[in-house]
N, C-alpha and C. Protein backbone atom coordinates (compact mmCIF):
# COMPACT_ATOMS: atom_id res chain seq x y z
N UNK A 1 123.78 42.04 116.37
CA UNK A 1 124.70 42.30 117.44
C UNK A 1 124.21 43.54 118.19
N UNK A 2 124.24 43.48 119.51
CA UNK A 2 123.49 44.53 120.25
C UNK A 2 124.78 45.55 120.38
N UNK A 3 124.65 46.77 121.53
CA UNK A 3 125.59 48.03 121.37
C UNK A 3 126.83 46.89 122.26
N UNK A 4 126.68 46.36 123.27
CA UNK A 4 127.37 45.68 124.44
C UNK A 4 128.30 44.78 123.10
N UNK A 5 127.83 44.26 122.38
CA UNK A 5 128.51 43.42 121.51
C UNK A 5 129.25 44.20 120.49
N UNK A 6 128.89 45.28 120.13
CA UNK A 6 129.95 46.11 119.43
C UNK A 6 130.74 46.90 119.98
N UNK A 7 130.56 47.15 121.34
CA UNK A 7 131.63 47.79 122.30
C UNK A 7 132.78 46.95 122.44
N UNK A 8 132.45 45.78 122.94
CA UNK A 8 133.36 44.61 123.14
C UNK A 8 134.27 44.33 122.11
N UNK A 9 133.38 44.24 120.58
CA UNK A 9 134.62 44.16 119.57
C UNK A 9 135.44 45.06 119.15
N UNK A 10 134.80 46.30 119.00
CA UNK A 10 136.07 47.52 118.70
C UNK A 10 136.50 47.64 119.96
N UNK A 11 136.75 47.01 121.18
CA UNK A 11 137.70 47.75 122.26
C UNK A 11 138.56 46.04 121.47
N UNK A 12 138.20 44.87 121.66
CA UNK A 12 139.25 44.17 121.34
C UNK A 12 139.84 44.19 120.02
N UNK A 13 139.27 44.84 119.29
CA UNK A 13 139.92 44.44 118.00
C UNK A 13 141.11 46.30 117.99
N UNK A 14 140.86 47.10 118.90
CA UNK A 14 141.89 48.35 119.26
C UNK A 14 143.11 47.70 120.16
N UNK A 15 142.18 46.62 120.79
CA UNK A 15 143.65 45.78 121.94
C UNK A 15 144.70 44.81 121.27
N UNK A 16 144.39 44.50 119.99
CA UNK A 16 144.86 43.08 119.10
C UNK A 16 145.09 44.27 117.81
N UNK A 17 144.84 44.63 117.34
CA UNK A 17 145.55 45.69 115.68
C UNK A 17 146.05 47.00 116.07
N UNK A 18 147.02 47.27 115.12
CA UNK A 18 146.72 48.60 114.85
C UNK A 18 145.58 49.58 114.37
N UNK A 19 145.73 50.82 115.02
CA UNK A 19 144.91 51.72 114.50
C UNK A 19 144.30 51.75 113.39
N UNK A 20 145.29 51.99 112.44
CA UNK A 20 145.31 52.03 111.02
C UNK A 20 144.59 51.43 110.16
N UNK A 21 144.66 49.95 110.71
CA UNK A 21 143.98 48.22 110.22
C UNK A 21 142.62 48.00 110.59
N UNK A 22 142.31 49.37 111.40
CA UNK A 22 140.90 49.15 111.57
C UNK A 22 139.65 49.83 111.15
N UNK A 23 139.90 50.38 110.04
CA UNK A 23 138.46 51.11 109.56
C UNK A 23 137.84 50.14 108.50
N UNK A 24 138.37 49.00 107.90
CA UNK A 24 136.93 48.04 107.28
C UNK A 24 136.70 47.59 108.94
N UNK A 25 136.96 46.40 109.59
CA UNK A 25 136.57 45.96 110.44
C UNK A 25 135.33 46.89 111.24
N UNK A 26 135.65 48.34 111.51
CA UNK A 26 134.75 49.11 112.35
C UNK A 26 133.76 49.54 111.44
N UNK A 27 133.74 49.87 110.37
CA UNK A 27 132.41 50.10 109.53
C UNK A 27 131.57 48.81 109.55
N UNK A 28 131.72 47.77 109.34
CA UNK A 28 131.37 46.14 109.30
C UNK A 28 130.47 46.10 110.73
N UNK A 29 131.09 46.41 111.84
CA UNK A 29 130.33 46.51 113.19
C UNK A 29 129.59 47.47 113.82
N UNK A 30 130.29 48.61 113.11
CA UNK A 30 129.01 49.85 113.50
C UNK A 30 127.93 50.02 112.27
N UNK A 31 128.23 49.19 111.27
CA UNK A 31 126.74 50.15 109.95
C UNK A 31 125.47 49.91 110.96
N UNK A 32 124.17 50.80 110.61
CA UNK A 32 123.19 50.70 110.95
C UNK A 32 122.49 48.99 110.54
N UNK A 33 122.08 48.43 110.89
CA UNK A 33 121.19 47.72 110.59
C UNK A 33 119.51 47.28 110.06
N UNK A 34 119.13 46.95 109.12
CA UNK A 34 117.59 47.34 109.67
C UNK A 34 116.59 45.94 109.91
N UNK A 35 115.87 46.27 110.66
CA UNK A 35 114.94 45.09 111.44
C UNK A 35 114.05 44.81 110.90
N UNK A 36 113.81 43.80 110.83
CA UNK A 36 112.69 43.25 110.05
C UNK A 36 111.37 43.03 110.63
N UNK A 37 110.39 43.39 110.30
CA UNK A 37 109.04 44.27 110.55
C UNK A 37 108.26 42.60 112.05
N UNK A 38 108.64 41.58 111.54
CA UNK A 38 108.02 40.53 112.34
C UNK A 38 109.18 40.05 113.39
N UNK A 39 110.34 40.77 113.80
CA UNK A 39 111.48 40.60 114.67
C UNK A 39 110.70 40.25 115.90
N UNK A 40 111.45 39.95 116.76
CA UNK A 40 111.21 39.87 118.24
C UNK A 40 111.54 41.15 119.10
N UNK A 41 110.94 41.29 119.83
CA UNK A 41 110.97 42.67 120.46
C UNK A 41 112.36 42.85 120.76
N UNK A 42 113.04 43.64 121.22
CA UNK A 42 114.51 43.75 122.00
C UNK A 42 113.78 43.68 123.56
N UNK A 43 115.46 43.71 124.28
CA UNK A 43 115.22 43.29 125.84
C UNK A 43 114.39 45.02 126.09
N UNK A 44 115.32 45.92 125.52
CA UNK A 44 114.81 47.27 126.29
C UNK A 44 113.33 47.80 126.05
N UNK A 45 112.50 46.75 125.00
CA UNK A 45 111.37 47.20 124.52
C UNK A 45 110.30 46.39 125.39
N UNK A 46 111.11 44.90 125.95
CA UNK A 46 110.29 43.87 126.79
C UNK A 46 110.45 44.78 128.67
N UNK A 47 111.31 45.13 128.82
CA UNK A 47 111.64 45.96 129.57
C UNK A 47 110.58 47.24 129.95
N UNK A 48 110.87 47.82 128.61
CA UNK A 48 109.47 49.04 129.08
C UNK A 48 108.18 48.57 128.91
N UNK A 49 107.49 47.14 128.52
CA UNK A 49 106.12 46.70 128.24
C UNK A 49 105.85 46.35 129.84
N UNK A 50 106.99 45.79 130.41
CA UNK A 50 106.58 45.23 131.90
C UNK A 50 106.81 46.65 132.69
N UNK A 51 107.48 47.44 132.71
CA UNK A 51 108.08 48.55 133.94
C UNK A 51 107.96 49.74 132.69
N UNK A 52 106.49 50.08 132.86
CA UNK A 52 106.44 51.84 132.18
C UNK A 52 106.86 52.74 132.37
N UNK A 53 107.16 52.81 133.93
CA UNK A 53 107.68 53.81 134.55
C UNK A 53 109.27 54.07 134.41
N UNK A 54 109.98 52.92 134.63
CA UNK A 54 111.19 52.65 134.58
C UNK A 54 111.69 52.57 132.81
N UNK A 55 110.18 52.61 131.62
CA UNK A 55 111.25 52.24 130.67
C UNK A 55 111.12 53.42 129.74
N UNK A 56 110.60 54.81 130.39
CA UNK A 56 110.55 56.31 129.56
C UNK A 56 111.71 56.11 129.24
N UNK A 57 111.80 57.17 127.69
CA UNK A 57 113.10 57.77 127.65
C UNK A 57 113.25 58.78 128.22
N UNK A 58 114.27 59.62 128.66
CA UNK A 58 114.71 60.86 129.02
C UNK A 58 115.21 61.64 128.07
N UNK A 59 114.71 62.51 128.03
CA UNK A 59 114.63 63.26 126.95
C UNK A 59 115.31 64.88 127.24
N UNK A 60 116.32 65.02 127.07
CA UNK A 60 117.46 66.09 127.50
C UNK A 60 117.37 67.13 126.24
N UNK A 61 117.06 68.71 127.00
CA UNK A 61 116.88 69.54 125.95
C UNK A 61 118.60 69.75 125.60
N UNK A 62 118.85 70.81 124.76
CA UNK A 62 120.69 71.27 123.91
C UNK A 62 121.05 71.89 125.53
N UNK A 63 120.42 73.08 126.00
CA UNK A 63 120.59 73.78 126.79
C UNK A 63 121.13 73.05 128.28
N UNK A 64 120.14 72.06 128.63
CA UNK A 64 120.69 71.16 129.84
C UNK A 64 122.16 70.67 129.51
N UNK A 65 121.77 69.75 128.92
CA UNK A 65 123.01 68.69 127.91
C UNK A 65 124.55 69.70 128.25
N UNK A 66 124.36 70.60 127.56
CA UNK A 66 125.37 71.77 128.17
C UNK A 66 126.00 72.26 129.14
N UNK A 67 124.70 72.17 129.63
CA UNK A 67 125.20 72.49 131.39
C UNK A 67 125.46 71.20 132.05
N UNK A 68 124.90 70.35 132.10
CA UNK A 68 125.43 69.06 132.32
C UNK A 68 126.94 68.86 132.27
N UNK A 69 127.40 68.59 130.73
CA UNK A 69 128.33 68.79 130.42
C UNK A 69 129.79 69.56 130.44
N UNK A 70 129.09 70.89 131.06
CA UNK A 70 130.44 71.78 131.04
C UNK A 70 130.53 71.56 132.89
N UNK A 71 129.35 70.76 133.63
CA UNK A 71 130.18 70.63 135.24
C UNK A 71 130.77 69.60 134.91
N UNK A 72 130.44 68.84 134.47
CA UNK A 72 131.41 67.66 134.45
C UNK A 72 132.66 67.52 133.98
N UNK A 73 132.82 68.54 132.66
CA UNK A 73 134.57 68.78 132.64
C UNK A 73 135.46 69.54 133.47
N UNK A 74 134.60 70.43 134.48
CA UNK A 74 134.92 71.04 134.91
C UNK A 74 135.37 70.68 136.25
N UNK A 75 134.16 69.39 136.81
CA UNK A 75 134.66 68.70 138.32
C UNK A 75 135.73 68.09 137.45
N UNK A 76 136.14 66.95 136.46
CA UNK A 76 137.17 66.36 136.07
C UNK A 76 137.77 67.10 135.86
N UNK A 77 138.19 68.27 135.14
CA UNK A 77 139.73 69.19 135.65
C UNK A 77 140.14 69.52 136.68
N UNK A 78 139.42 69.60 137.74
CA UNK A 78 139.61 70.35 139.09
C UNK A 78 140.19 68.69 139.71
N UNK A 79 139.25 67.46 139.86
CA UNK A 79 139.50 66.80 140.20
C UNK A 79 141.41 66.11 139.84
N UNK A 80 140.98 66.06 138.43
CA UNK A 80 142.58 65.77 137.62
C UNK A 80 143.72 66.74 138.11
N UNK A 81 143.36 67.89 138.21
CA UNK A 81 144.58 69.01 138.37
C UNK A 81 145.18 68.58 140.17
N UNK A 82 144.16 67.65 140.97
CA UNK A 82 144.89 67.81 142.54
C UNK A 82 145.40 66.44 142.41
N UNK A 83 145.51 65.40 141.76
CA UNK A 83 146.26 64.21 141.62
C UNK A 83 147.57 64.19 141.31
N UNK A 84 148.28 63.45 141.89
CA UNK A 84 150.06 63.10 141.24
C UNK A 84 149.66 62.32 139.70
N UNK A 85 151.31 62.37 139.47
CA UNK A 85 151.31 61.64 137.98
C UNK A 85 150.49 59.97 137.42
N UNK A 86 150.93 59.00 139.00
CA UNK A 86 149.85 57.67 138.68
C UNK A 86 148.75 58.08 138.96
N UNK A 87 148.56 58.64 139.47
CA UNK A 87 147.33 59.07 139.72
C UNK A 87 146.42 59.80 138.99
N UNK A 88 146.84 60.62 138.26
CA UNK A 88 146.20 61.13 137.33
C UNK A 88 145.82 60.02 135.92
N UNK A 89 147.03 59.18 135.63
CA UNK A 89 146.39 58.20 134.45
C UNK A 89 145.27 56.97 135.06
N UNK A 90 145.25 57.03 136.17
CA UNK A 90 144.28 55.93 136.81
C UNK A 90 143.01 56.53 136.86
N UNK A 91 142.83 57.81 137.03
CA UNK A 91 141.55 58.62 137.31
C UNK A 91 141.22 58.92 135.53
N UNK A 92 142.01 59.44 134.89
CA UNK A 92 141.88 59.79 133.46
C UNK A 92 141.66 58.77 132.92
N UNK A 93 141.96 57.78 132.73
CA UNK A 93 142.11 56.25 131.67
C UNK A 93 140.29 55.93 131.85
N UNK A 94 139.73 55.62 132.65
CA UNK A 94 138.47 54.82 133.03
C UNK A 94 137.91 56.10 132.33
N UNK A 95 137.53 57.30 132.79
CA UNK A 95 136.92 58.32 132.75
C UNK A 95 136.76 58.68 131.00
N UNK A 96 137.84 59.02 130.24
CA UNK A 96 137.97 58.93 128.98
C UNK A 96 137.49 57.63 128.06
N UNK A 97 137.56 56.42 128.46
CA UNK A 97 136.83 55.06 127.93
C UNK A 97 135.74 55.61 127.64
N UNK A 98 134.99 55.97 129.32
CA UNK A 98 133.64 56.02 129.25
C UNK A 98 132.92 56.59 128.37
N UNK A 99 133.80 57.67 128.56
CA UNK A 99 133.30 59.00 127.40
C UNK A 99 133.28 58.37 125.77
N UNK A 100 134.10 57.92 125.67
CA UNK A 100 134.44 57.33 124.32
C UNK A 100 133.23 56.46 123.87
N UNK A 101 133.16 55.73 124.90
CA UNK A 101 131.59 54.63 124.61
C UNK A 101 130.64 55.10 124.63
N UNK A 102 129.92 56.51 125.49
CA UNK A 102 129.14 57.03 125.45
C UNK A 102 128.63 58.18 124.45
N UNK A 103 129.93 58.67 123.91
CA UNK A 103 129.66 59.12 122.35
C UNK A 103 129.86 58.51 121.79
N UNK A 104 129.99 57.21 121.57
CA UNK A 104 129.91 56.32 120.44
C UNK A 104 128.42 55.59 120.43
N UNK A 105 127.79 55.63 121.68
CA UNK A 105 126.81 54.72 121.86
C UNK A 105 125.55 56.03 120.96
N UNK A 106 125.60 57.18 121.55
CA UNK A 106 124.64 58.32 121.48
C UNK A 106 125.08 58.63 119.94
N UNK A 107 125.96 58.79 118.90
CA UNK A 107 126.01 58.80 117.99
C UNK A 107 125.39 57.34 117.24
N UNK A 108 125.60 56.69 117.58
CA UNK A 108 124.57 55.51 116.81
C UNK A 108 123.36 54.94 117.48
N UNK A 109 122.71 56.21 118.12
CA UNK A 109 121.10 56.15 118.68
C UNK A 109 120.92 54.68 119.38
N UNK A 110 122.02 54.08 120.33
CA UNK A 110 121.80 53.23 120.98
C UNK A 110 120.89 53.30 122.52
């Protein structure tokens, strides 16, 4: 199961259970896996064999990452603080997902 396929199930299986009911199910879909030495390449590995340029990693020192990071909470407070009340859960809701998937994705070296 790729990251897209384990995103999909812990957001539906958070939309269909309780909280509570879900830590076998989420260990089951996030354990590491390991690949077997004669596998087929993945898409992102067929990806960087055709487009070298396009398939570097980026490689972000602590120090950037940081600074990165602290504008971005910082435009999203400023941004959040000039919104009304729907407005603020419409701008917050998407924004917080993201985040959620994106430390979930970067904690399991996706």
């Amino acid at each position: 199961m790729g990251p897209l396929g384990r995103v999909g199930w812990t957001v539906g299986l958070l939309l269909f259970f309780p909280w509570w009911a879900l830590v076998v199910p989420l260990l089951s879909i996030w354990r590491k896996e390991r690949v077997a030495p004669d596998a087929r390449p993945t898409l992102i590995e067929r990806f960087g064999d055709r487009h070298p340029s396009l398939g570097r990693e980026i490689r972000v020192g602590p120090t950037a990452r940081l600074v990165v990071i602290s504008i971005a909470v910082i435009a999203f407070i400023l941004i959040f603080l000039t919104k009304q009340d729907v407005d603020r859960y419409l701008f917050g809701a998407p924004v917080l997902a993201a985040g959620v998937m994106v430390a979930l994705a970067s904690w399991n070296d996706l």
